[in-house]
N, C-alpha and C. Protein backbone atom coordinates (compact mmCIF):
# COMPACT_ATOMS: atom_id res chain seq x y z
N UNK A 1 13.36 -26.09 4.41
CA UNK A 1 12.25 -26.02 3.49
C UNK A 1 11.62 -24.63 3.62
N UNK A 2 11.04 -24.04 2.41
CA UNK A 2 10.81 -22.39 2.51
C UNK A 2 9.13 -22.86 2.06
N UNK A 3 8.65 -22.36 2.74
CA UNK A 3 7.01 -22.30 2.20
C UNK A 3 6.58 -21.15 1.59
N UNK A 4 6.08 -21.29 0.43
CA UNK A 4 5.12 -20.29 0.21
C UNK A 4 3.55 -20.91 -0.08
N UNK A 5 2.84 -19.93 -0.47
CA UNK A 5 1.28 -20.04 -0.61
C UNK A 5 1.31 -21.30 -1.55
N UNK A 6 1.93 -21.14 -2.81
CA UNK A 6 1.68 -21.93 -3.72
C UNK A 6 2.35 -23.52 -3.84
N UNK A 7 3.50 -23.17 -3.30
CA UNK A 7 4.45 -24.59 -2.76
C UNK A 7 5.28 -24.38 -2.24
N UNK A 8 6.01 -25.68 -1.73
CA UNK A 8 7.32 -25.85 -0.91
C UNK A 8 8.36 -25.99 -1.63
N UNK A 9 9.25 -25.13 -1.36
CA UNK A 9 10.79 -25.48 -2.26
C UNK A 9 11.95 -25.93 -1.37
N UNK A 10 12.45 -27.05 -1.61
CA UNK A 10 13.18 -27.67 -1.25
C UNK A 10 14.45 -27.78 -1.54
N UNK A 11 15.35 -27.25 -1.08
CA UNK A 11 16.78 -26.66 -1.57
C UNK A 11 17.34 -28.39 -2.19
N UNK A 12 17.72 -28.09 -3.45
CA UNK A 12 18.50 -29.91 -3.86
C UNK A 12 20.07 -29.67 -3.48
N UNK A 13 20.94 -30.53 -3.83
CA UNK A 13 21.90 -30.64 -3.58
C UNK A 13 23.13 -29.63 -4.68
N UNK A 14 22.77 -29.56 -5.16
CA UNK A 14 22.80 -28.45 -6.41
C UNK A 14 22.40 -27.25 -5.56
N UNK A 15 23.17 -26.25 -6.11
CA UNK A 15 22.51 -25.08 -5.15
C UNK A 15 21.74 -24.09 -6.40
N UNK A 16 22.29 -24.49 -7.87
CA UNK A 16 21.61 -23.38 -8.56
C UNK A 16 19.61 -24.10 -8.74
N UNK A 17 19.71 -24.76 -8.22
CA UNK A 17 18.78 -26.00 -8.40
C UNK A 17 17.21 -26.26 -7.19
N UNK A 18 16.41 -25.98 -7.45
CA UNK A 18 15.53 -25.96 -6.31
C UNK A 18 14.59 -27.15 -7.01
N UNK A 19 13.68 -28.16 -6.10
CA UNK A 19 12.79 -29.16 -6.29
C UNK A 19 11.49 -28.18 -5.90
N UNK A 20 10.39 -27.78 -6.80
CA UNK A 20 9.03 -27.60 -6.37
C UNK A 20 8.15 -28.54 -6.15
N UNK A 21 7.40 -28.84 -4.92
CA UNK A 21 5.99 -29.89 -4.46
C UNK A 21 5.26 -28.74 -4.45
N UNK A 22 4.19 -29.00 -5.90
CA UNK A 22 2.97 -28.58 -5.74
C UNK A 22 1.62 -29.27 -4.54
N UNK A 23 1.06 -28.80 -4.04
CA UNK A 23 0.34 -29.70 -3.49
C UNK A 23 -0.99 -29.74 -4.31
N UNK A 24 -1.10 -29.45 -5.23
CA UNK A 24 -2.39 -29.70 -6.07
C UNK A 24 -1.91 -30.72 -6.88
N UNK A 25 -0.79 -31.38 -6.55
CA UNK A 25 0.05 -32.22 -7.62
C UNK A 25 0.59 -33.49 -6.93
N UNK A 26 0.17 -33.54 -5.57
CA UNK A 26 0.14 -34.67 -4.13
C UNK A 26 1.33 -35.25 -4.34
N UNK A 27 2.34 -34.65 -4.39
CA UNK A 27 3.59 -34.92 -4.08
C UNK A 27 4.94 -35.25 -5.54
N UNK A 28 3.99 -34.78 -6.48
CA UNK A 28 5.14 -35.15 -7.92
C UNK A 28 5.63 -34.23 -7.67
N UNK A 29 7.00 -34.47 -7.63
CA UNK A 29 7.96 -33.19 -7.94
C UNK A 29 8.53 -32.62 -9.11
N UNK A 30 8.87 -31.43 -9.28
CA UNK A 30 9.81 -31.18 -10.87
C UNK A 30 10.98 -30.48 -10.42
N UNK A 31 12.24 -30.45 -11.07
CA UNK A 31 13.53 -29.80 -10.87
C UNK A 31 13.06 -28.26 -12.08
N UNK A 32 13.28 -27.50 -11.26
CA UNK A 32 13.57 -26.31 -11.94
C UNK A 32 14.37 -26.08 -12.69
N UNK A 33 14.42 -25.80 -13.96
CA UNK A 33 15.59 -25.58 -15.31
C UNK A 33 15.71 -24.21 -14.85
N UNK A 34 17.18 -24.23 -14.92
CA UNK A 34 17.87 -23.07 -15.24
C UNK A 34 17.28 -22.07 -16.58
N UNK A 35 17.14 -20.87 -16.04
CA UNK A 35 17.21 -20.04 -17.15
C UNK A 35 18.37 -19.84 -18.13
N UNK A 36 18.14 -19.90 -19.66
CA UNK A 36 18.96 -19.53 -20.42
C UNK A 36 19.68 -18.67 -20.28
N UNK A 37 20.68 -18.23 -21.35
CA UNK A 37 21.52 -16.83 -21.81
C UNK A 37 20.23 -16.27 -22.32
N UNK A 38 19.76 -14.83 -22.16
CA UNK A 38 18.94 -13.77 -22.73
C UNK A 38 19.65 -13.37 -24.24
N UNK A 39 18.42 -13.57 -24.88
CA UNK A 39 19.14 -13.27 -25.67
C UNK A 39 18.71 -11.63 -26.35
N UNK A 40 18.88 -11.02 -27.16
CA UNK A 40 18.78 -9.56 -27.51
C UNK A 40 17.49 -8.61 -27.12
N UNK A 41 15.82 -9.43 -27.25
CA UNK A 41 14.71 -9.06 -27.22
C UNK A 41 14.51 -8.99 -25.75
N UNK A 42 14.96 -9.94 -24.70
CA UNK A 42 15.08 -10.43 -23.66
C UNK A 42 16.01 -9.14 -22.73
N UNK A 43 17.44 -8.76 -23.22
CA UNK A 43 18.04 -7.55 -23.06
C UNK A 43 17.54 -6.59 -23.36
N UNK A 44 16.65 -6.53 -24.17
CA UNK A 44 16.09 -5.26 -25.32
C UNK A 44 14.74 -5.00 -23.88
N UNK A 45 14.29 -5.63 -23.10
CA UNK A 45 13.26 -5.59 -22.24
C UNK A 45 13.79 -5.29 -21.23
N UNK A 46 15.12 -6.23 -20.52
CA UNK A 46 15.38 -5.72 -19.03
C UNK A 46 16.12 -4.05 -19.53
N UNK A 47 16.45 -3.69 -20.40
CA UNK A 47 17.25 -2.23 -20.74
C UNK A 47 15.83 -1.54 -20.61
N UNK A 48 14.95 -1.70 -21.41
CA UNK A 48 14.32 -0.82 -21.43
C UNK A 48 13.08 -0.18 -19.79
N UNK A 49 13.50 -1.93 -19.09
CA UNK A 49 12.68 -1.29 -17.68
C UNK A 49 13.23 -1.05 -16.77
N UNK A 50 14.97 -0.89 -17.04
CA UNK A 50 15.80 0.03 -16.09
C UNK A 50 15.99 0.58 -16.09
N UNK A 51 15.49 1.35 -17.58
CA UNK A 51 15.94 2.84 -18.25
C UNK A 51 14.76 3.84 -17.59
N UNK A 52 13.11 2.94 -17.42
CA UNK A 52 12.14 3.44 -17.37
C UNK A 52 12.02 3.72 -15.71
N UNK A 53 12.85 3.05 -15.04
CA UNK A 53 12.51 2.87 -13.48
C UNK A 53 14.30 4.10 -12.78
N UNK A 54 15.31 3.90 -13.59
CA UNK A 54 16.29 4.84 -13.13
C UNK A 54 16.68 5.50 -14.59
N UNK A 55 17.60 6.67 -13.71
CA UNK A 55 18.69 7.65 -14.57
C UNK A 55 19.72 6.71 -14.90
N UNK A 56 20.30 6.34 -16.07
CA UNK A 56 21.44 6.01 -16.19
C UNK A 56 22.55 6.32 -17.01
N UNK A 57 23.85 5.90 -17.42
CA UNK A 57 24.48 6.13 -18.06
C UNK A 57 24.51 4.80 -19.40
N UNK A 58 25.45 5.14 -20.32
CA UNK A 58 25.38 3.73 -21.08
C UNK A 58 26.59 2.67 -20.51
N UNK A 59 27.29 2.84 -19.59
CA UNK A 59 27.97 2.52 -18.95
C UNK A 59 27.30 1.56 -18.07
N UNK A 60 26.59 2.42 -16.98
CA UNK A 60 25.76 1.75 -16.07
C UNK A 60 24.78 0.98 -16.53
N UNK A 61 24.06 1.21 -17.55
CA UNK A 61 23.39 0.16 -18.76
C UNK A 61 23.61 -1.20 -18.56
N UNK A 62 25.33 -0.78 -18.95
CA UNK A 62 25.65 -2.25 -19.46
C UNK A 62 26.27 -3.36 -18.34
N UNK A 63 26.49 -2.44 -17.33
CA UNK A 63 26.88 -2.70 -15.64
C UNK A 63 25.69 -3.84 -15.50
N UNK A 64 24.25 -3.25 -15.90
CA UNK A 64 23.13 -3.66 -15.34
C UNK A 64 23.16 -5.37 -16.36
N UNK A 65 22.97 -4.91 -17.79
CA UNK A 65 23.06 -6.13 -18.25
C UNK A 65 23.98 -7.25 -18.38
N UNK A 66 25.47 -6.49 -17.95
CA UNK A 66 26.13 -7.91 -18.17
C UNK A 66 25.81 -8.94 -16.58
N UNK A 67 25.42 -7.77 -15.50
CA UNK A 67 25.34 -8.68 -14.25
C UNK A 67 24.09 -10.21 -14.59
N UNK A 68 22.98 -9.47 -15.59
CA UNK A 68 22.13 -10.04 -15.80
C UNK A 68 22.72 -11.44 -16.10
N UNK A 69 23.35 -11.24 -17.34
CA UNK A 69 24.15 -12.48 -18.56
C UNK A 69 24.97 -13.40 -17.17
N UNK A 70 25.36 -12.79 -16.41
CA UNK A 70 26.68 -13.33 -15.72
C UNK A 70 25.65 -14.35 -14.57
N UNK A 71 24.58 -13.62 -14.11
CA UNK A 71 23.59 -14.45 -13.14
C UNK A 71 22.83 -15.69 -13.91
N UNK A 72 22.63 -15.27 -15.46
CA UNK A 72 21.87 -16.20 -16.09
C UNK A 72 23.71 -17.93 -16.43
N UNK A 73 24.75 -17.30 -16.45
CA UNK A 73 25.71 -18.08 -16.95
C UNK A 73 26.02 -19.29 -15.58
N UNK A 74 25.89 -18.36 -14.27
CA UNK A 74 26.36 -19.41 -13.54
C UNK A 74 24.81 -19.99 -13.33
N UNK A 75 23.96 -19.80 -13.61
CA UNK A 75 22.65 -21.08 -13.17
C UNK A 75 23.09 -22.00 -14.33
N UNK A 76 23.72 -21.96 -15.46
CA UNK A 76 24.01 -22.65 -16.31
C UNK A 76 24.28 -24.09 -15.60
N UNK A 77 24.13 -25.08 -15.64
CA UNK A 77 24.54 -26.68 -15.98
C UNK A 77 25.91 -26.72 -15.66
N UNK A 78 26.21 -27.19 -14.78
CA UNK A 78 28.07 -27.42 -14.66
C UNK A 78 28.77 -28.32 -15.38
N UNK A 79 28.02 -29.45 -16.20
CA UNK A 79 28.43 -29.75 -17.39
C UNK A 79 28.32 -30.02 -18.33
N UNK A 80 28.13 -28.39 -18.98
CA UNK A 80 27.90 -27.31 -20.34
C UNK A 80 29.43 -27.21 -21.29
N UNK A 81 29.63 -27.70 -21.99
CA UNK A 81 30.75 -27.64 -22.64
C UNK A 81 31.22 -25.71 -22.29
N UNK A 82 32.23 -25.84 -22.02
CA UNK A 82 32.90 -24.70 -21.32
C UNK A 82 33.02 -23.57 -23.04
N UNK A 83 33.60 -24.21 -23.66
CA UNK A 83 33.49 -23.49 -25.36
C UNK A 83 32.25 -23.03 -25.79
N UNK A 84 31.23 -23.71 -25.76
CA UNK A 84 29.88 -23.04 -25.99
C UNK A 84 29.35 -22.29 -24.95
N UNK A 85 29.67 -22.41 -23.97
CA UNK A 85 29.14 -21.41 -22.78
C UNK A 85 30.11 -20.26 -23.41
N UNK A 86 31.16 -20.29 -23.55
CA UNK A 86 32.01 -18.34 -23.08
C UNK A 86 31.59 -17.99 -24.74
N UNK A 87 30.92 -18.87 -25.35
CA UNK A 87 30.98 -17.97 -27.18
C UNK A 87 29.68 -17.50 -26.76
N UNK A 88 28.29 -18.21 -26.08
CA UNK A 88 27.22 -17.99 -25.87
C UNK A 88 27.67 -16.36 -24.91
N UNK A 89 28.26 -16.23 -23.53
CA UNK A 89 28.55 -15.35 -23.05
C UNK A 89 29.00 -14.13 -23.87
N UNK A 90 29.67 -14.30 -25.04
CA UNK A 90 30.44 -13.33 -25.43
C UNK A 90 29.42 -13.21 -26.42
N UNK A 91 28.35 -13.76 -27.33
CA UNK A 91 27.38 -13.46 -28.06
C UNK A 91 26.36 -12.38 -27.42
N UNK A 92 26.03 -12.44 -26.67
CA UNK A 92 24.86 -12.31 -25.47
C UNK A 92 25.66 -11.01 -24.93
N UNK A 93 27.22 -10.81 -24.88
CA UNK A 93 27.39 -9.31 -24.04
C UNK A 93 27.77 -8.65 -25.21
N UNK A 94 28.07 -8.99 -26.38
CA UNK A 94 27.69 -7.99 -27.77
C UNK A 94 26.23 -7.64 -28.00
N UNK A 95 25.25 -8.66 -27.90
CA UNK A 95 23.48 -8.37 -27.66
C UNK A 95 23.86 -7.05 -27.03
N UNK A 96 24.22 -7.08 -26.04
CA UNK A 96 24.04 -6.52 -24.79
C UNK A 96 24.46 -4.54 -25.20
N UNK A 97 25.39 -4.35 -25.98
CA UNK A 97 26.74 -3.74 -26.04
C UNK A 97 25.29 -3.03 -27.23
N UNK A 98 25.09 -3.64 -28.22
CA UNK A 98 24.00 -3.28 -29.19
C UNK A 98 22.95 -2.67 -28.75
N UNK A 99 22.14 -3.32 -27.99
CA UNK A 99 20.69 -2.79 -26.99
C UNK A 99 21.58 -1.07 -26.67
N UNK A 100 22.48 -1.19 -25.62
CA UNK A 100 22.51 0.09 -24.98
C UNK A 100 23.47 1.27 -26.25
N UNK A 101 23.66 0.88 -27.81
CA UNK A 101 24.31 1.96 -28.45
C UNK A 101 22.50 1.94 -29.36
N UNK A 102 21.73 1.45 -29.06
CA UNK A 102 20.57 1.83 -30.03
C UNK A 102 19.63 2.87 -29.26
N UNK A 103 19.95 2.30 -27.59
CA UNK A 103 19.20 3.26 -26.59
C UNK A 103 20.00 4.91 -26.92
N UNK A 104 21.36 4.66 -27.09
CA UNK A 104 22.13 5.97 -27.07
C UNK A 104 21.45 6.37 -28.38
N UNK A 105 21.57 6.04 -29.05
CA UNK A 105 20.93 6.33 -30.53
C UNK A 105 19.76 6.80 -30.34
N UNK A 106 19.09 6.61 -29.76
CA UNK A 106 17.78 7.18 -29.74
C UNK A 106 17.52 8.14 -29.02
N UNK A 107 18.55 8.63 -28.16
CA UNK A 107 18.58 9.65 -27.23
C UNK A 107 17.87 9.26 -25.93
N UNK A 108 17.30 7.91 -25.45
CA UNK A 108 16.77 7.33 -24.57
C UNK A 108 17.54 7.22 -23.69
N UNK A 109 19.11 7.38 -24.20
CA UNK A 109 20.27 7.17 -23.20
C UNK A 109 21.18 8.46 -23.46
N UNK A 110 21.64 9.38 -22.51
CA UNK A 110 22.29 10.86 -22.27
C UNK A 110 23.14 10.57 -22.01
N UNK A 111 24.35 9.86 -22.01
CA UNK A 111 25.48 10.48 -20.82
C UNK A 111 25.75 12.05 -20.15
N UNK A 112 25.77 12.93 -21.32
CA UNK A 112 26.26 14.10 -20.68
C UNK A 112 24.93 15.24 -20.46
N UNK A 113 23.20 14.35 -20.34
CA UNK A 113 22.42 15.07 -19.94
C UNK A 113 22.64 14.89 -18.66
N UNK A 114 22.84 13.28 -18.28
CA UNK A 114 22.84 12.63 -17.04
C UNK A 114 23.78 13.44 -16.31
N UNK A 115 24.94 13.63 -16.60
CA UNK A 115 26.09 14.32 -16.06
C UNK A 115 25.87 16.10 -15.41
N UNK A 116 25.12 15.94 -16.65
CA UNK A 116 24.62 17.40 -15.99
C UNK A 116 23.38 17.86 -14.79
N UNK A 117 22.48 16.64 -15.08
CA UNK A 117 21.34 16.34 -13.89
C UNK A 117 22.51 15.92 -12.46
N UNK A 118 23.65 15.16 -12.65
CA UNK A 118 24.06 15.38 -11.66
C UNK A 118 25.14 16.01 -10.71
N UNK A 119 25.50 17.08 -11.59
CA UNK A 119 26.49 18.11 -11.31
C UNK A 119 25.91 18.93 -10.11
């Protein structure tokens, strides 16, 4: 059991899966839902505060967001019809593919300034 200030989380048998006891809530518990697939606005946010916090490439961009998609796919439900999961995956890393050619587009994203900052 891991304590923090606000509650106890209780690892379930499920590992993508944690039980929170509020104690202002004297013992009801709730199962934590998995986070969704992100979808474009969602990418359009984690791009833009990795862009704002590092140097990157549009490469490394997309390094960053598909890890995102791929962390959000396995909290997914293990039984998620396998067909709608990889079209959702493959929707979501075109999102993805879009966000970082609009960043290039905008000049928000350099490759060959970057290249040269690190020559």
């Amino acid at each position: 059991m891991i304590r923090t200030r606000t509650a106890e989380v209780k690892p379930s048998l499920h590992r993508d899966h944690a039980t929170l006891v509020c104690p202002a809530r004297l013992g009801q518990a709730r199962a934590m839902s998995p986070d969704p697939l992100p979808d474009e606005a969602a990418l359009r946010a984690a791009a833009l505060a990795h862009v704002a916090r590092y140097a990157t490439t549009r490469a490394g961009l997309l390094r960053v967001l598909h890890r995102r998609i791929d962390r959000a796919a396995a909290a997914l439900p293990p039984d998620a019809d396998h067909a709608d999961t990889r079209a959702a995956i493959a929707a979501a890393r075109a999102a993805a593919a879009r966000v970082a050619d609009a960043l290039v587009e905008k000049a928000i994203i350099d490759d060959a300034a970057f290249a040269t900052r690190r020559a």
